[in-house]
C-alpha atoms as a PDB file:
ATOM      1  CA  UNK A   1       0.422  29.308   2.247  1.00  0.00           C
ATOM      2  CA  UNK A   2      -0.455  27.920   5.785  1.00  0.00           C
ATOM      3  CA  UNK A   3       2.427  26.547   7.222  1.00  0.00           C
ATOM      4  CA  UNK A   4       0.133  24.121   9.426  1.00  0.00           C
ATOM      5  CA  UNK A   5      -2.310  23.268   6.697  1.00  0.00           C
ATOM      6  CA  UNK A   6       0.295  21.891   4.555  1.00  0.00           C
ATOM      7  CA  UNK A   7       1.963  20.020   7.971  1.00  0.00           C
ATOM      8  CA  UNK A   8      -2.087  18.882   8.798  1.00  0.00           C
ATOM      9  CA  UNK A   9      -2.116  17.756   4.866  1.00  0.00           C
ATOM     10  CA  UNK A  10       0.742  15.802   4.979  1.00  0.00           C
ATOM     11  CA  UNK A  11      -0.299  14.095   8.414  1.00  0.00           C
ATOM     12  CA  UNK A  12      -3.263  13.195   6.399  1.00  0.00           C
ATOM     13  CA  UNK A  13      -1.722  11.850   3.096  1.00  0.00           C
ATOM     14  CA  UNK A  14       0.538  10.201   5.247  1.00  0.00           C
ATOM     15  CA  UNK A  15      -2.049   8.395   7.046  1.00  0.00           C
ATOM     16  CA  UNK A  16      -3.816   7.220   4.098  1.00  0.00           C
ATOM     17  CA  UNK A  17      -0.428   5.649   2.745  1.00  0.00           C
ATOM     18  CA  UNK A  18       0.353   3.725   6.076  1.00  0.00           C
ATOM     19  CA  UNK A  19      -2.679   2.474   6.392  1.00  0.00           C
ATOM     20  CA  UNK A  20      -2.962   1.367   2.599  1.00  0.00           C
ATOM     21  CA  UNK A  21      -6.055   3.779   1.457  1.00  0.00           C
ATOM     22  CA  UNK A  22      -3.586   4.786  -1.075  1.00  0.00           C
ATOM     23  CA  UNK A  23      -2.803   1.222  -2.857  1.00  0.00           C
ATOM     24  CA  UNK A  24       1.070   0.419  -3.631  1.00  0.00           C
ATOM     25  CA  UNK A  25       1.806   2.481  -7.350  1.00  0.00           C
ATOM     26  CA  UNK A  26      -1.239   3.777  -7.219  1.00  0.00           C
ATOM     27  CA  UNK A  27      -1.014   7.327  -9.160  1.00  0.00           C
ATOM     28  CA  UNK A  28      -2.026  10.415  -7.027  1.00  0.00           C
ATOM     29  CA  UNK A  29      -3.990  12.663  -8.856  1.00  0.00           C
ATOM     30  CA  UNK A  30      -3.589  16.435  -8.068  1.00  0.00           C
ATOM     31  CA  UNK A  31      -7.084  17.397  -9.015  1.00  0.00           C
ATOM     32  CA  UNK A  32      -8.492  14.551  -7.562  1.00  0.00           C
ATOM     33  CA  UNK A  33      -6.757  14.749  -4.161  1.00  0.00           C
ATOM     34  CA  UNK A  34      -7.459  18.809  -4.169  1.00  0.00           C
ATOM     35  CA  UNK A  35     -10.847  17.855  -4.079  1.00  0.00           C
ATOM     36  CA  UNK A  36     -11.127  15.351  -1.513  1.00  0.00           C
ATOM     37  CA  UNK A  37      -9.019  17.175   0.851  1.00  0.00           C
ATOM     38  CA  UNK A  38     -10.517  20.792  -0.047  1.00  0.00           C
ATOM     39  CA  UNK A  39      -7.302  22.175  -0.547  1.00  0.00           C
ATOM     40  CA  UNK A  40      -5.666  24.051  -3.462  1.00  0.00           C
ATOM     41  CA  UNK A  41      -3.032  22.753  -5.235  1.00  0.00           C
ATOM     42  CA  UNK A  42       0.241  24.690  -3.798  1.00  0.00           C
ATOM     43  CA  UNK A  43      -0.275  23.362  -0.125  1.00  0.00           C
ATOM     44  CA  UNK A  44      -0.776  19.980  -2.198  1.00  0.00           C
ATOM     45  CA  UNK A  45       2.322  19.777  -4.140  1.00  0.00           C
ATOM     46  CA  UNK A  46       4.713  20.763  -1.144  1.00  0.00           C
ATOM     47  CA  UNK A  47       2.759  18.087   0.886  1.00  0.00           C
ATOM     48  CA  UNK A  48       3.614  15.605  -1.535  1.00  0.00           C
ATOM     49  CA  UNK A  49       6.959  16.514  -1.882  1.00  0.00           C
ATOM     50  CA  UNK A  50       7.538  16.801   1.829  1.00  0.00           C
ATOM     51  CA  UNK A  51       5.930  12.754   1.397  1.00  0.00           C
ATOM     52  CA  UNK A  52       8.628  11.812  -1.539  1.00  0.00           C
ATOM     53  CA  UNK A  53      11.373  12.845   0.810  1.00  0.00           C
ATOM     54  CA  UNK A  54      10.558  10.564   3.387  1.00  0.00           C
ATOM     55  CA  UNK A  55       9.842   7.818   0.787  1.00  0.00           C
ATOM     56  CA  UNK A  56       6.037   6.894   1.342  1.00  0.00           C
ATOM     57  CA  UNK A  57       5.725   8.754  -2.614  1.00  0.00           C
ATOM     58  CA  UNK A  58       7.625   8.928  -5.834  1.00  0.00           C
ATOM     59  CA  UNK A  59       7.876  11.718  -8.217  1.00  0.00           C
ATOM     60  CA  UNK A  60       7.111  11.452 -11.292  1.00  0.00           C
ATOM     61  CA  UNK A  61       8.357  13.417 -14.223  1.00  0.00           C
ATOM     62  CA  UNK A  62       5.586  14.986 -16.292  1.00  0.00           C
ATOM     63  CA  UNK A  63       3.627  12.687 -14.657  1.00  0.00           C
ATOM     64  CA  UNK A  64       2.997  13.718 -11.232  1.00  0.00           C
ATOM     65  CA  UNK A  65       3.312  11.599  -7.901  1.00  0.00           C
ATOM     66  CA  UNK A  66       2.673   8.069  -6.761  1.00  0.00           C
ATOM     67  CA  UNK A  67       1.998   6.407  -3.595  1.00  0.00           C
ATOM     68  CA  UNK A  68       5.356   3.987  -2.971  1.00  0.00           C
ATOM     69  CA  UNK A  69       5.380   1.003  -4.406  1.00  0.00           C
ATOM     70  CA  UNK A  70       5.882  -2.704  -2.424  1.00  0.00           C
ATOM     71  CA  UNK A  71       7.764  -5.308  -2.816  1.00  0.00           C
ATOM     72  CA  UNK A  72       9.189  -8.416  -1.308  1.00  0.00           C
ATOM     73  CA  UNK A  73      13.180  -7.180  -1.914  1.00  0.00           C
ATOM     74  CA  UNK A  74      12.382  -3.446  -0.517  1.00  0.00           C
ATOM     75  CA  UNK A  75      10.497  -5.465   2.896  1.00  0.00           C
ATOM     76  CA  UNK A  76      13.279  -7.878   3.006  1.00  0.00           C
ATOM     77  CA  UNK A  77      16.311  -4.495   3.541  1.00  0.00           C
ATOM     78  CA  UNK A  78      13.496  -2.538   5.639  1.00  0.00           C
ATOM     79  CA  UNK A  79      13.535  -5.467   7.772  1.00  0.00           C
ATOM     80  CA  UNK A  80      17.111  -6.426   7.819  1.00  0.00           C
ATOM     81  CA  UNK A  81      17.818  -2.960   8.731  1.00  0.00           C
ATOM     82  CA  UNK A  82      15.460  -2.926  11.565  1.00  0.00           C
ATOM     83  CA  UNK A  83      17.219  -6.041  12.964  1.00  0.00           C
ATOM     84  CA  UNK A  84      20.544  -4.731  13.294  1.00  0.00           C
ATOM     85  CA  UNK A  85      19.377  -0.810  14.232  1.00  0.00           C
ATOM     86  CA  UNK A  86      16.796  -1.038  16.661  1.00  0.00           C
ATOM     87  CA  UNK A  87      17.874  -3.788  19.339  1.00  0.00           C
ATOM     88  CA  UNK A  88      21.314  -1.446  19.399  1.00  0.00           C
ATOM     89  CA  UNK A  89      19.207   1.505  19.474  1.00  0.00           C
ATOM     90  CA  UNK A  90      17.814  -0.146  22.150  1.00  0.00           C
ATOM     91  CA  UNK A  91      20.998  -0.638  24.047  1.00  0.00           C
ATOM     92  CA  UNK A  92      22.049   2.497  24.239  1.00  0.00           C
ATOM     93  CA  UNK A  93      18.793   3.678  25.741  1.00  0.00           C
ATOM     94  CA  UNK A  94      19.451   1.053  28.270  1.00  0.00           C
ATOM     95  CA  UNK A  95      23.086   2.445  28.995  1.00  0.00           C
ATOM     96  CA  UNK A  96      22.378   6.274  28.955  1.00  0.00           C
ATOM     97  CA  UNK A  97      18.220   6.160  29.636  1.00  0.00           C
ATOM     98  CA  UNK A  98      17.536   7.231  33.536  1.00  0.00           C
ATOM     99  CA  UNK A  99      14.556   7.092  35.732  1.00  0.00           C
ATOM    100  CA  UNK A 100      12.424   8.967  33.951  1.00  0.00           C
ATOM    101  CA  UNK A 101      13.612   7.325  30.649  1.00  0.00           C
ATOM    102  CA  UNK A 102      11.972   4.129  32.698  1.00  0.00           C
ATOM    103  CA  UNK A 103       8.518   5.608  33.456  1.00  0.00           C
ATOM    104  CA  UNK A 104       8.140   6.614  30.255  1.00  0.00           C
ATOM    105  CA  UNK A 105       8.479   2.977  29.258  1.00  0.00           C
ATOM    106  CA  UNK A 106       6.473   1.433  31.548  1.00  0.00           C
ATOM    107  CA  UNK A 107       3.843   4.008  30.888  1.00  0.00           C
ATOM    108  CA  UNK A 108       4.230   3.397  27.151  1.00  0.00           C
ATOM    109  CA  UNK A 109       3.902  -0.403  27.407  1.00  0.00           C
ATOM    110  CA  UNK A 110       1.192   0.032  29.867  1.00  0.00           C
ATOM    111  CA  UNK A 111      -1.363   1.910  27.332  1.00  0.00           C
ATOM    112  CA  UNK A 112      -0.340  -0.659  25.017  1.00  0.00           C
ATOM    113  CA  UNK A 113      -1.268  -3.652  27.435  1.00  0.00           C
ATOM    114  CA  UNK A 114      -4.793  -1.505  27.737  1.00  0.00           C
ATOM    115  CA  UNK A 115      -5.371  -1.322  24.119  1.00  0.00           C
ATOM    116  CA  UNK A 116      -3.962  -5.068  23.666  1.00  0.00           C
ATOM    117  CA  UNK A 117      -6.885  -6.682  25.741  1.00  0.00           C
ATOM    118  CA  UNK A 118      -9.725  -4.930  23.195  1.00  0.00           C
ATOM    119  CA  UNK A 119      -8.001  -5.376  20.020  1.00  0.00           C
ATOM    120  CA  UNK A 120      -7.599  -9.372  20.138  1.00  0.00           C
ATOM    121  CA  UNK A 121     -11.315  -9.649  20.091  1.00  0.00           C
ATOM    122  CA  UNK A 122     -12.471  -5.826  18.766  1.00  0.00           C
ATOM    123  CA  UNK A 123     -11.632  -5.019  15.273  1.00  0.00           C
ATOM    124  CA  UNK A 124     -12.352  -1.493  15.965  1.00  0.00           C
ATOM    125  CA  UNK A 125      -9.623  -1.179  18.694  1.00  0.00           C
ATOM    126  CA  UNK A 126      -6.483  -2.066  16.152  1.00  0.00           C
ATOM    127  CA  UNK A 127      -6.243   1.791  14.846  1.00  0.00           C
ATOM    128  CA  UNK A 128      -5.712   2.625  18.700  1.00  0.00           C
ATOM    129  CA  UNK A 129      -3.163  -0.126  18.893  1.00  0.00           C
ATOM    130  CA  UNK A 130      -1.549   0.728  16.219  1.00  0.00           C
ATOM    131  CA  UNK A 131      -0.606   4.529  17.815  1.00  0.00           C
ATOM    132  CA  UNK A 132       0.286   2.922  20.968  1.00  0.00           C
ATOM    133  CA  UNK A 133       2.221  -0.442  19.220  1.00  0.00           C
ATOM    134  CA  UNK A 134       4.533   2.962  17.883  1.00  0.00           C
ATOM    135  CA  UNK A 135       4.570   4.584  20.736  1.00  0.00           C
ATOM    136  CA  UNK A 136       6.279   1.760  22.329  1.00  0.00           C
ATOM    137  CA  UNK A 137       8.649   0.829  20.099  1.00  0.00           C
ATOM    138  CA  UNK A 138       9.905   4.536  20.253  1.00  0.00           C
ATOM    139  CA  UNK A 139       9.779   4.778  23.593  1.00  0.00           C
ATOM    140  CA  UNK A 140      12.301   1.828  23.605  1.00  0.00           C
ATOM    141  CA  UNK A 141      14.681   3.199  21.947  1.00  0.00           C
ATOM    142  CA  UNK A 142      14.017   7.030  22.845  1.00  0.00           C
ATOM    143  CA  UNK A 143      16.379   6.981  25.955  1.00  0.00           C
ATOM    144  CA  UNK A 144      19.751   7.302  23.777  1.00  0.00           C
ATOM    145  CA  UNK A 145      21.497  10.130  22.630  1.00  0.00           C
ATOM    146  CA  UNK A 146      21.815   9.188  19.356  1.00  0.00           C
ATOM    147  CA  UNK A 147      19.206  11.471  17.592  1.00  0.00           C
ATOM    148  CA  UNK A 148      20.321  10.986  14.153  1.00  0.00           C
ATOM    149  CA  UNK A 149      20.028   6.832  14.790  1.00  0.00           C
ATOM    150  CA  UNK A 150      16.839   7.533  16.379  1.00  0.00           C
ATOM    151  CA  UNK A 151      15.277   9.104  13.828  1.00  0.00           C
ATOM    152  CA  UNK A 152      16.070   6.693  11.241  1.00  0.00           C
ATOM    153  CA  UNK A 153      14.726   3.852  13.312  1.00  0.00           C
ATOM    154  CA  UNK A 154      11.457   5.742  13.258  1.00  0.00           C
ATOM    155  CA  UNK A 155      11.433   6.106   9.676  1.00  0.00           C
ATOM    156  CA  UNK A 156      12.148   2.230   9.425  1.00  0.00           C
ATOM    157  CA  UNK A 157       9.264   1.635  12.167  1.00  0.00           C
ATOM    158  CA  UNK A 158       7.060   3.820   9.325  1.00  0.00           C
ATOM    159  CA  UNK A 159       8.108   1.660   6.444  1.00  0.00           C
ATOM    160  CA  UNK A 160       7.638  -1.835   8.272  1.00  0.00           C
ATOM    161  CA  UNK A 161       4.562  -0.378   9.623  1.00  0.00           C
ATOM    162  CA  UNK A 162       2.773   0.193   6.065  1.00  0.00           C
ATOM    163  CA  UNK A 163       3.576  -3.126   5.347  1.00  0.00           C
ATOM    164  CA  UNK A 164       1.941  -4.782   8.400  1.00  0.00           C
ATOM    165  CA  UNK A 165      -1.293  -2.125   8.021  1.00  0.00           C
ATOM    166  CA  UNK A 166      -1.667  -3.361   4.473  1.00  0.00           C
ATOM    167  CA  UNK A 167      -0.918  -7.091   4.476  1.00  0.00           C
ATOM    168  CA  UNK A 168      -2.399  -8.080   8.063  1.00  0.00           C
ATOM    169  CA  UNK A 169      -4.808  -5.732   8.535  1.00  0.00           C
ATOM    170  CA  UNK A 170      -7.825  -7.816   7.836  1.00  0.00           C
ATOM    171  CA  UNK A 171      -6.101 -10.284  10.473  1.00  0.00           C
ATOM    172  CA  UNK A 172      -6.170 -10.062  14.441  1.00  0.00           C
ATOM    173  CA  UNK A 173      -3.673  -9.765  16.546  1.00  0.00           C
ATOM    174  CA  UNK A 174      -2.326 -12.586  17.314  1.00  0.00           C
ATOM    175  CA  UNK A 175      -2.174 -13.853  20.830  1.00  0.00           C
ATOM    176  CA  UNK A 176       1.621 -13.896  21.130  1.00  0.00           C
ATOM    177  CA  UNK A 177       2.350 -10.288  20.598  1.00  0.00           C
ATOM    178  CA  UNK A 178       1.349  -9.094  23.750  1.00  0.00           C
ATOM    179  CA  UNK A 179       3.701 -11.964  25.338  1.00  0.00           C
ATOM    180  CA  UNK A 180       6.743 -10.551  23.462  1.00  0.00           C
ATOM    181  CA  UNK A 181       6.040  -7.032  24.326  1.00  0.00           C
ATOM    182  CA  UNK A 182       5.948  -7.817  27.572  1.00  0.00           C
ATOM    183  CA  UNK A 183       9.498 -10.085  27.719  1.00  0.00           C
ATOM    184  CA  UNK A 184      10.720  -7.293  25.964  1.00  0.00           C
ATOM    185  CA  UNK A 185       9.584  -4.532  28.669  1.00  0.00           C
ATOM    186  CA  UNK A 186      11.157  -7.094  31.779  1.00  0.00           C
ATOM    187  CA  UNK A 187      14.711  -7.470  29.892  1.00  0.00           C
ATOM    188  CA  UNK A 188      15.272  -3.601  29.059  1.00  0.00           C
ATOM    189  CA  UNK A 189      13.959  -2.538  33.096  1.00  0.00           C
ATOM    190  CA  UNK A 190      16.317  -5.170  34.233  1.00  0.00           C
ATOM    191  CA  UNK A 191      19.106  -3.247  31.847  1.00  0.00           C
ATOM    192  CA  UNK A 192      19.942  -6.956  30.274  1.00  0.00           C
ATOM    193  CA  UNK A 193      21.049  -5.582  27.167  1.00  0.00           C
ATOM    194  CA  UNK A 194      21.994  -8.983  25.516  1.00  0.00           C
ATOM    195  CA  UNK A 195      17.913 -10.272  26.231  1.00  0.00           C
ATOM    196  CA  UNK A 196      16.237  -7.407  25.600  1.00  0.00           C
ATOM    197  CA  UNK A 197      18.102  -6.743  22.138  1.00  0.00           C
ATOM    198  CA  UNK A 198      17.813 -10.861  21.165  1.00  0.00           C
ATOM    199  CA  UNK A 199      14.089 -10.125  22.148  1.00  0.00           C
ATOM    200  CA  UNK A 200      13.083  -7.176  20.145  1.00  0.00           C
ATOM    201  CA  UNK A 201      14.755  -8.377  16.970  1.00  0.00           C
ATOM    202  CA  UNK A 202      13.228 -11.639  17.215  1.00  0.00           C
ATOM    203  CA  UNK A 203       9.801  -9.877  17.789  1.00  0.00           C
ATOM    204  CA  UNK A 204      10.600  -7.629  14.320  1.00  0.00           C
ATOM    205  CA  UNK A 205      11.617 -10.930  12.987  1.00  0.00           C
ATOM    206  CA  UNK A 206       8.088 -12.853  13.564  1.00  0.00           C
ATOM    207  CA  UNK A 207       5.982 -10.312  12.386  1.00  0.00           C
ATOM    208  CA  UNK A 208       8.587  -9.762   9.151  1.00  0.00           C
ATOM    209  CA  UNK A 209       7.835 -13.168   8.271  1.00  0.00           C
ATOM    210  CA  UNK A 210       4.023 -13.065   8.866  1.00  0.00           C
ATOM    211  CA  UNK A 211       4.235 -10.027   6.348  1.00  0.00           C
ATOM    212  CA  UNK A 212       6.233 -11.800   3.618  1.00  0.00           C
ATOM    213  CA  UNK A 213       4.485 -14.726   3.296  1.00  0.00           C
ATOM    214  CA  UNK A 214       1.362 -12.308   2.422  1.00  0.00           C
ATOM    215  CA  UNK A 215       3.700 -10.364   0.399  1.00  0.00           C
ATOM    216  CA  UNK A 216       5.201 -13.288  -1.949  1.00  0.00           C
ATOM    217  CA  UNK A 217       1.455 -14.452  -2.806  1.00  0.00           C
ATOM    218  CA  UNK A 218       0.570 -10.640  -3.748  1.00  0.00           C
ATOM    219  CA  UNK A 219       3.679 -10.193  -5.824  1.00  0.00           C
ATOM    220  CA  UNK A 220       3.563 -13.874  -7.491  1.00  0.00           C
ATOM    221  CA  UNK A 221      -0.396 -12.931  -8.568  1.00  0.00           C
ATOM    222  CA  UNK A 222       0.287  -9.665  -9.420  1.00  0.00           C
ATOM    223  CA  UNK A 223       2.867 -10.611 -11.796  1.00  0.00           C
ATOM    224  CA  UNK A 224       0.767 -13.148 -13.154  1.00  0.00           C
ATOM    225  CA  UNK A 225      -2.105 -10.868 -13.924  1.00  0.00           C
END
């Protein structure tokens, strides 16, 4: 078995789960998927596993795999956790990050800004945004040596993420955002670490509660139906 076909197969599965392809609980079919990805079924399983560790699928006993389901409790501890990890990941980058830890920002934030101007009026522009709205973020927090914290903050990001691609995707980005990114960039390059972490977790805080408003309607109908 290809080592990269199964990593390229995951990337892929993985892409149709954050972006909501795949609907919450929806059951993942082996033969199904082996046919739309042209793939056989061994590459396929170990994809799917490699997707249950990280949480975006469950297994199933007997009964196969399914993409994650969503719910207002699991959004309200993804986002919680983001509050608390992130701005202090962010702190530490500020403390230990260098020059180059700097550039890398600004250069981030900068193809952001790019993207930012197209996607407020150009529907077509989000998916770009969306790489570069990640990019950021882990930039931000990417000048610490804290790999272990760093990595779990990116798995959070991915979590909160497949929320905001699946409840405000038919939405455009609002006006603000590119505001708070910015406030956010000026605080961390002037190394106020009190600002910049107030800023960021009010920033995952707004968009949070755009989400959950979306989120409460969805769950109140679909346990109504």
């Amino acid at each position: 078995m290809s080592t990269s076909l199964t990593s390229q197969l995951t990337q892929s599965l993985r892409d149709e789960l954050l972006n909501g392809t795949f609907r919450p609980g929806q059951q993942l079919r082996l033969n199904q998927l082996s046919q739309q990805f042209h793939v056989s079924l061994s590459p396929l399983r170990e994809a799917l596993s490699r997707l249950a560790a990280e949480g975006l699928v469950i297994a199933q006993d007997q009964r196969g795999y399914q993409a994650a389901p969503v719910s207002v409790r699991n959004h309200q501890e993804i986002t919680e956790l983001r509050t608390m990890l992130e701005p202090h990941a962010l702190r530490i980058s500020m403390q230990q990050g260098g020059e180059d830890w700097e550039v890398a920002v600004l250069a981030a934030h900068h193809r952001l800004q790019q993207v930012e101007k197209r996607a407020a009026s150009d529907p077509e522009a989000l998916a770009e945004w969306e790489i570069r709205h990640r990019e950021f973020h882990l930039m931000l927090i990417g000048g610490g040596q804290m790999p272990v914290l760093a990595q779990f903050c990116e798995k959070l990001l991915a979590f909160s993420d497949r929320y905001r691609r699946i409840f405000l995707r038919e939405r455009p980005l609002d006006r603000d955002i590119p505001d708070e990114h910015e406030a956010i960039l000026r605080a961390t390059l002037d190394r106020d670490e009190a600002r910049a972490g107030e800023l960021l977790a009010q920033h995952i805080g707004r968009t949070a509660a755009n989400i959950a408003i979306l989120l409460e309607q969805w769950e109140s109908g679909d346990e109504a139906a």
